[in-house]
Every structure is written in structure tokens, then in C-alpha cells.
C-alpha atoms as a PDB file:
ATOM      1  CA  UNK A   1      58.873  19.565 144.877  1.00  0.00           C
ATOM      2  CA  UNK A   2      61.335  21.168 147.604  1.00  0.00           C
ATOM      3  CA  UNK A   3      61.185  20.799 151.418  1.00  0.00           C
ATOM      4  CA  UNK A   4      62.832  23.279 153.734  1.00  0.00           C
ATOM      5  CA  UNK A   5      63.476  22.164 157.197  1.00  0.00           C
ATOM      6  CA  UNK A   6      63.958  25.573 158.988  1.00  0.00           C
ATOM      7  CA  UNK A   7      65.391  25.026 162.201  1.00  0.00           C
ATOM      8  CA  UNK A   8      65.619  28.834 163.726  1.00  0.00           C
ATOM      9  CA  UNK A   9      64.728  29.010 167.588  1.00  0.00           C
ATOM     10  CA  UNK A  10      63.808  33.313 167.229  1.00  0.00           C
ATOM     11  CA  UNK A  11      63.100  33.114 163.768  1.00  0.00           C
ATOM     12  CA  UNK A  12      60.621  35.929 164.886  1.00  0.00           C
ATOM     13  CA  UNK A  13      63.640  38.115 166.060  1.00  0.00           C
ATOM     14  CA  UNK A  14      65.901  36.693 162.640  1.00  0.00           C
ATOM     15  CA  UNK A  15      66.289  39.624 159.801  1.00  0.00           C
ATOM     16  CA  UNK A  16      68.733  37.064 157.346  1.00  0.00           C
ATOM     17  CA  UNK A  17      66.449  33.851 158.068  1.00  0.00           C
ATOM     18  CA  UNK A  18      63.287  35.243 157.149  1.00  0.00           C
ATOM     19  CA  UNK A  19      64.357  36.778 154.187  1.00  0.00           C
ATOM     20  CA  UNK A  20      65.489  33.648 152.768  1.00  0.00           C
ATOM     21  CA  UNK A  21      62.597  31.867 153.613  1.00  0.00           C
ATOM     22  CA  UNK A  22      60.371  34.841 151.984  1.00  0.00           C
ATOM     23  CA  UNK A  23      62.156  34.912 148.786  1.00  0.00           C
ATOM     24  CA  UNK A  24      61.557  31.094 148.744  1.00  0.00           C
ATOM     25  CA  UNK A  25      58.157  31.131 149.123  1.00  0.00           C
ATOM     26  CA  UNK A  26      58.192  34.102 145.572  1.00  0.00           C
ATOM     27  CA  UNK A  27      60.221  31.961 143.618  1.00  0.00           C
ATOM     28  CA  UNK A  28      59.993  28.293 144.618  1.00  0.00           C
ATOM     29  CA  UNK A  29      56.291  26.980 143.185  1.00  0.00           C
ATOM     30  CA  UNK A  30      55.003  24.417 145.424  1.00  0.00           C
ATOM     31  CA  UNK A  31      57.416  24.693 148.292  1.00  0.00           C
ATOM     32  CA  UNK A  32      56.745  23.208 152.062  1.00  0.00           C
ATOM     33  CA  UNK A  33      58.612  24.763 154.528  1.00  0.00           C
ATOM     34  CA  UNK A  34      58.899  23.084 157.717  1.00  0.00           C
ATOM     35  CA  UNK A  35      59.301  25.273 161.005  1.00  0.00           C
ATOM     36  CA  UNK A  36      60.559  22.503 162.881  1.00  0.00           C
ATOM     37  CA  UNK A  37      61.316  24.803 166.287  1.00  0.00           C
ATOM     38  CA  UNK A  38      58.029  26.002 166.096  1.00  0.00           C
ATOM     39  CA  UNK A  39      56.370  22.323 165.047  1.00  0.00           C
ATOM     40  CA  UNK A  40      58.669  20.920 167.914  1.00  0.00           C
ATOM     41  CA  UNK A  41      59.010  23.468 170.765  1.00  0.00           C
ATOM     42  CA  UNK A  42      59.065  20.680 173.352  1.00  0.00           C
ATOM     43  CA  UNK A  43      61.922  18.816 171.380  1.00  0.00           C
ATOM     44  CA  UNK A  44      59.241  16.110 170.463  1.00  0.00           C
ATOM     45  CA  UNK A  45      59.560  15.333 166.421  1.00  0.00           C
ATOM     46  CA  UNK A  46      56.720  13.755 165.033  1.00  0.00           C
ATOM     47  CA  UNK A  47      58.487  10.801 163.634  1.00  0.00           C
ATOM     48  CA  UNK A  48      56.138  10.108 161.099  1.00  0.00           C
ATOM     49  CA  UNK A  49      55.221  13.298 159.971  1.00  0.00           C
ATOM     50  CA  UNK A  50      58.923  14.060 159.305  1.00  0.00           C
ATOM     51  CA  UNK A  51      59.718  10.957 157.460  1.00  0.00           C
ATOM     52  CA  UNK A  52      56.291  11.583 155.391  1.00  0.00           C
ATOM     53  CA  UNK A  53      57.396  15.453 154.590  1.00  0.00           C
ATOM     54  CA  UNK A  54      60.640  13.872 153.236  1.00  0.00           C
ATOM     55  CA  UNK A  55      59.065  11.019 151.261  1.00  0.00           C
ATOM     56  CA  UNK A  56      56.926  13.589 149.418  1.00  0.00           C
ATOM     57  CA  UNK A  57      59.965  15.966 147.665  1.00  0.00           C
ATOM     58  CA  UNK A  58      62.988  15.196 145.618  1.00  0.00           C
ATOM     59  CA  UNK A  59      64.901  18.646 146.797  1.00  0.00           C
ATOM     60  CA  UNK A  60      65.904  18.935 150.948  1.00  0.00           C
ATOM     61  CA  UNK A  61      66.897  22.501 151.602  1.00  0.00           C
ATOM     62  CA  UNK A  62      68.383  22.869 155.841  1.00  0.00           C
ATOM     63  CA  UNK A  63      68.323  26.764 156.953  1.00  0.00           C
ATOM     64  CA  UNK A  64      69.548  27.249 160.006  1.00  0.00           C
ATOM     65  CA  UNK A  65      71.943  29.725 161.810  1.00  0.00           C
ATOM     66  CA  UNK A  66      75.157  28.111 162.988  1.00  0.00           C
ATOM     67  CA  UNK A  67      75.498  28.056 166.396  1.00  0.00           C
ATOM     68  CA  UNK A  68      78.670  27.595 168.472  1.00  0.00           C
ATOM     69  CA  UNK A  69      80.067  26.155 165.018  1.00  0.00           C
ATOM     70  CA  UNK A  70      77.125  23.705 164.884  1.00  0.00           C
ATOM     71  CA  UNK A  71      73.599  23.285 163.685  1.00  0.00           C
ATOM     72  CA  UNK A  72      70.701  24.756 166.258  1.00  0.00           C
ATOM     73  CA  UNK A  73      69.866  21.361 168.945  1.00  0.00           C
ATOM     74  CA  UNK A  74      66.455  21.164 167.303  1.00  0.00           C
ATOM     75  CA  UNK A  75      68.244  20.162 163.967  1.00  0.00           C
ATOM     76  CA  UNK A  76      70.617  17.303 165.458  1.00  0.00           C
ATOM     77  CA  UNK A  77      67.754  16.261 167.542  1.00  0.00           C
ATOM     78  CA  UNK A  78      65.509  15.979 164.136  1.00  0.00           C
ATOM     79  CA  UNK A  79      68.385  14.409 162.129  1.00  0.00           C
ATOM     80  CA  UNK A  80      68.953  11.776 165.588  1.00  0.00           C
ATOM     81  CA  UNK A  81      65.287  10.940 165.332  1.00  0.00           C
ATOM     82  CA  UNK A  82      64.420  10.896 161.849  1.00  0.00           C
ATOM     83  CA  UNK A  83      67.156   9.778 159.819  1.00  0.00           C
ATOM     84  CA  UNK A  84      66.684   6.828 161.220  1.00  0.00           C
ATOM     85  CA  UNK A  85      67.586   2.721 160.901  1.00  0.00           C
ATOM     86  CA  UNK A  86      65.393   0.919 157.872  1.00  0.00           C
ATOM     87  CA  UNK A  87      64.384   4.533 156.957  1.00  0.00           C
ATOM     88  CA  UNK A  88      67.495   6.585 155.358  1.00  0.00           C
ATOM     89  CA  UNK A  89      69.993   3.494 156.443  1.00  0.00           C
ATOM     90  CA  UNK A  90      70.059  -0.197 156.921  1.00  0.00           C
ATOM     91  CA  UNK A  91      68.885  -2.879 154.513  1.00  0.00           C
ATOM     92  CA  UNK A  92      65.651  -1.511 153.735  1.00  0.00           C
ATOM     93  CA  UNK A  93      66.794   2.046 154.702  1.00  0.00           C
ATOM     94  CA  UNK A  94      66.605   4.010 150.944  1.00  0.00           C
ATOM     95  CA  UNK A  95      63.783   5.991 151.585  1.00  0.00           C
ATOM     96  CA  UNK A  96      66.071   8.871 150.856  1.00  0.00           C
ATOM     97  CA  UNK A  97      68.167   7.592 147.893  1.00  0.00           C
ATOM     98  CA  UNK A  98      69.283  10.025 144.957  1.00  0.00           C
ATOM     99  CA  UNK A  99      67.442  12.956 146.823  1.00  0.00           C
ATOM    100  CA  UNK A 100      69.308  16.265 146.659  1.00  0.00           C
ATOM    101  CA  UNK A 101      69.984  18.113 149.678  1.00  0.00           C
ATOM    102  CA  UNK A 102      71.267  21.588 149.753  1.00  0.00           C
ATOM    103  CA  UNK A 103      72.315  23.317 153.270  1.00  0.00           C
ATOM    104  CA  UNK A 104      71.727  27.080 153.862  1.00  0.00           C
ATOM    105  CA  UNK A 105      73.681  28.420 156.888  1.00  0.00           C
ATOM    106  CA  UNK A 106      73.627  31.933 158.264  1.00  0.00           C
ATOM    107  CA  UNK A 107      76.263  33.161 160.055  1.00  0.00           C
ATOM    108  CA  UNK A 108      76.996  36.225 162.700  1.00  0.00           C
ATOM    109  CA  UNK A 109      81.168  36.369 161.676  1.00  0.00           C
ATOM    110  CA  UNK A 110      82.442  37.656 158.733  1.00  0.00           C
ATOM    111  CA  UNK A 111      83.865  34.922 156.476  1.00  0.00           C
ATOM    112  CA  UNK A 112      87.802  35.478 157.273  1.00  0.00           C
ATOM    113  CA  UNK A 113      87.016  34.507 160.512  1.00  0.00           C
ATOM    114  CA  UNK A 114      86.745  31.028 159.167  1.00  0.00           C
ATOM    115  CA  UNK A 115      90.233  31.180 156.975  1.00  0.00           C
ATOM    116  CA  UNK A 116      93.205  29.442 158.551  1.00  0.00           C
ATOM    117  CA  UNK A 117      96.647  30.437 157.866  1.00  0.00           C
ATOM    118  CA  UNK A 118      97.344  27.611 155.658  1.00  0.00           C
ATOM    119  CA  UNK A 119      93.748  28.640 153.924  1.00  0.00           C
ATOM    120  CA  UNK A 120      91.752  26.129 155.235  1.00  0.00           C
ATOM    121  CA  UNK A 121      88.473  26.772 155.317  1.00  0.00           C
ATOM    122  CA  UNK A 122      87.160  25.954 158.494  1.00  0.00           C
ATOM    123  CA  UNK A 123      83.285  26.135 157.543  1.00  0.00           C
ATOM    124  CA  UNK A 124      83.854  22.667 155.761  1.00  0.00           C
ATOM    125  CA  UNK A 125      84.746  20.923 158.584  1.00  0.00           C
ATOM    126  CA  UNK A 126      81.860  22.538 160.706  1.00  0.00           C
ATOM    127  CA  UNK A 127      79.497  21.254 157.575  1.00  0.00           C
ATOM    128  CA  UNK A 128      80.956  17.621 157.547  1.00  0.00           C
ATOM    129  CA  UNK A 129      78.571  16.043 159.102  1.00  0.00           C
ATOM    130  CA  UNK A 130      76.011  16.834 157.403  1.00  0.00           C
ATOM    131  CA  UNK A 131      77.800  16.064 154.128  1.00  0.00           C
ATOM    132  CA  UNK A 132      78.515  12.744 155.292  1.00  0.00           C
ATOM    133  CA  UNK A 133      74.619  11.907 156.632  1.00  0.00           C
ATOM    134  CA  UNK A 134      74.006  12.827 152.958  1.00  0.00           C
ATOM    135  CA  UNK A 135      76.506  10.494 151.526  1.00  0.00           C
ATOM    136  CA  UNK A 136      75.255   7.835 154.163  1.00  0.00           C
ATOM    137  CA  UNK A 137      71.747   8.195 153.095  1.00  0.00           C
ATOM    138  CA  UNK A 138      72.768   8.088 149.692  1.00  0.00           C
ATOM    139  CA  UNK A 139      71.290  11.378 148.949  1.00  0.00           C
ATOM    140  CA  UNK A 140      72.981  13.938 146.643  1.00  0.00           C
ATOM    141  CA  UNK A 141      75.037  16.741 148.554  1.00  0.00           C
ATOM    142  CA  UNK A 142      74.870  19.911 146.924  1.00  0.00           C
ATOM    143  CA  UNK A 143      77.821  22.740 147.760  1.00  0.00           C
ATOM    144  CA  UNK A 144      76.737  24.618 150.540  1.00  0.00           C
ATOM    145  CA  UNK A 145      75.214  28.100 150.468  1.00  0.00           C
ATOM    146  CA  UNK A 146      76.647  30.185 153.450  1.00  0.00           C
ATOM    147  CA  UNK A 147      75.597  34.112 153.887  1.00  0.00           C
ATOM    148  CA  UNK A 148      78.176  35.609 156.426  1.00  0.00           C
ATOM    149  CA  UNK A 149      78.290  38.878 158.392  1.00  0.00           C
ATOM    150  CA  UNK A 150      74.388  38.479 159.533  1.00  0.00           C
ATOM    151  CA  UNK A 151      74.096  39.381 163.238  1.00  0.00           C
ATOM    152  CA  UNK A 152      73.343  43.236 163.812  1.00  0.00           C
ATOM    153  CA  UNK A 153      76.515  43.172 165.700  1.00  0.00           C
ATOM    154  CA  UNK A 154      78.643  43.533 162.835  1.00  0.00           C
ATOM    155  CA  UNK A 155      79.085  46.881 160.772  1.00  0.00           C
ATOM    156  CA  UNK A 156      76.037  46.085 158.381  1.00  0.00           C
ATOM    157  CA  UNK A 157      72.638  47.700 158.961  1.00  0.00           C
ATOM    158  CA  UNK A 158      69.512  45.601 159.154  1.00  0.00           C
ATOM    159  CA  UNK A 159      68.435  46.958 155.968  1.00  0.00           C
ATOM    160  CA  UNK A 160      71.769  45.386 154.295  1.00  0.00           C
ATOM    161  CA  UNK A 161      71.706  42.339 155.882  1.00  0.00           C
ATOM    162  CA  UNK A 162      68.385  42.021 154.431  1.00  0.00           C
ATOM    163  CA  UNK A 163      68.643  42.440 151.062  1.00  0.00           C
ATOM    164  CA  UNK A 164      72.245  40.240 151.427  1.00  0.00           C
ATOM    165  CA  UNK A 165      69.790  37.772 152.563  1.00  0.00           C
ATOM    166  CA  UNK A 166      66.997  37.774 149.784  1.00  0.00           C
ATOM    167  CA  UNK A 167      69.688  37.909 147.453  1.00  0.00           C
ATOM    168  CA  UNK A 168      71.096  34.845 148.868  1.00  0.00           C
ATOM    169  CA  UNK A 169      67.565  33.953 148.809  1.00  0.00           C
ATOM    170  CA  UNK A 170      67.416  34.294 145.136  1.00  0.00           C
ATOM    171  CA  UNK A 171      70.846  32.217 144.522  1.00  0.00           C
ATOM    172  CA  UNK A 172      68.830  29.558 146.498  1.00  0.00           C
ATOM    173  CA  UNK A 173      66.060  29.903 144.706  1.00  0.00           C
ATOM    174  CA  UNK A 174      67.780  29.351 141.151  1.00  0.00           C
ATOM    175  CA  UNK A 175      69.897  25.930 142.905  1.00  0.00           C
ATOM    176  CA  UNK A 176      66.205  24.298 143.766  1.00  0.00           C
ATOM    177  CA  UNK A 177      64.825  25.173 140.605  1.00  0.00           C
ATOM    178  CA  UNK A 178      68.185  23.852 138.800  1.00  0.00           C
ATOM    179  CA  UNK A 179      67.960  20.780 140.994  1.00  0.00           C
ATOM    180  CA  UNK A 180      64.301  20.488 139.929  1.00  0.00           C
ATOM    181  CA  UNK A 181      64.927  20.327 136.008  1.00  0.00           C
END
């Protein structure tokens, strides 16, 4: 089974987000998806309930919208609070071992933005962390899926930033069901 820890503060107002998350929910059988900023408004993560959603699925899926070249605060807060000692690290901490986790970012820029001279691509180093919680954990890092050009400030309509987005959807949907066999 497949957990998605959707961290979107206006996932209301999101046209990529929601997409995602609705071609998930048509492809992906048996699929929990956790709205943790509307769970969590206040910032308070239920611990337990977390650590219990996690315990229950073999596949991790994060979508979120970067923000200021970061995850949303709601994410790093839930990652601060529930990764935590004697649960994904420590002694006793393996409660997360051998899962696979797969991170789905949205972003506003188009993708050149994030190409240095040398050809660099920045978006790794933004995504580090996150790769490295997953090594620490000892949880299995999947390549990241990133859908660029979302915001309705760029030259793409809503309509095509939609249907980007459920194909990117769709692409997500074939990972989790790869992961799964």
C-alpha cells in the first residue's frame, strides 16, 4: 500500500497539486493520502498518528510545492517531529527500513532556471535533504519526480498546466505501482 503525505498550504487554490493527487486516487488501489496542512493547521502533528500512517505502507510518496527552494514549513515541521529518535533512527529506530520513498515537487520556474553554467542541476541540491533522511532512515530513495512551469504566472494556461500535471500524475502512478510489484 502507498502513503502520500501532501503538504500544500492552498491546495484549494493549487491547479498542478490537485491533479496529481486526483490521478492518484484513479490509478493507485488502496491509496491514503495524508493532507497534513489541513490535518495540522495549527502546526501540531499527531505524533502517533503519523508514525502509525507510515508503519501501515511500504511506498512514501511527498507532494509538495517548493517553496523559496525548500519544502512548505508544515513538511520540515512533520519530518522534525516524526522522523524521530528510536522510530526511523537510533538503536531501535528501523521502523522505516527498506521502505521506498518517492518525492513529487511542483514548481512555479521553468526548469532552466535551475541549470548552472557548468550544468549543474541545482534541484538536486535543493532535494538533498530529503535524500539523505531517506538514506538515514534506511529507506529506499527513488529519483525524484519534478513537474516545472506550474504557477499561472508563466506562459501556460491553467488548462495546460493541468493536464501537465495528471500526466505527471500518471508517471507517478506507474513508479508506485512498479515499486509495489
Amino acid at each position: 500500500m502507498s502513503l502520500v503525505i501532501l503538504a500544500h498550504p492552498n491546495f484549494n487554490q493549487s491547479i498542478a497539486n490537485k491533479a496529481i493527487i486526483q490521478q492518484l486516487k484513479q490509478h493507485v488501489p488502496d491509496i491514503e493520502i495524508r493532507n497534513i496542512h489541513q490535518l495540522y493547521s495549527d502546526y501540531k502533528i499527531d505524533i502517533a498518528a503519523e508514525q502509525t500512517a507510515l508503519m501501515k505502507h511500504d511506498i512514501v510518496i511527498f507532494q509538495y510545492p517548493m517553496y523559496w527552494f525548500n519544502m512548505p514549513a508544515i513538511l520540515k515541521i512533520w519530518f522534525d517531529e516524526v522522523f524521530s529518535y528510536q522510530f526511523a533512527y537510533g538503536s531501535r529506530g528501523d521502523k522505516l527500513k527498506g521502505k521506498q520513498l518517492i518525492n513529487s515537487v511542483t514548481v512555479g520556474q521553468p526548469e532552466k532556471n535551475f541549470i548552472q553554467a557548468n550544468r549543474t542541476h541545482l534541484m538536486n541540491d535543493f532535494l538533498q535533504c530529503i535524500e539523505y533522511s531517506a538514506q538515514y532512515t534506511q529507506m529506499k530513495y527513488q529519483q525524484p519526480h519534478i513537474l516545472y512551469e506550474v504557477s499561472t504566472l508563466s506562459n501556460f494556461s491553467s488548462k495546460n498546466i493541468r493536464l501537465r500535471a495528471q500526466a505527471h500524475g500518471q508517471r507517478l502512478a506507474q513508479l508506485i505501482q512498479n515499486c509495489s510489484s
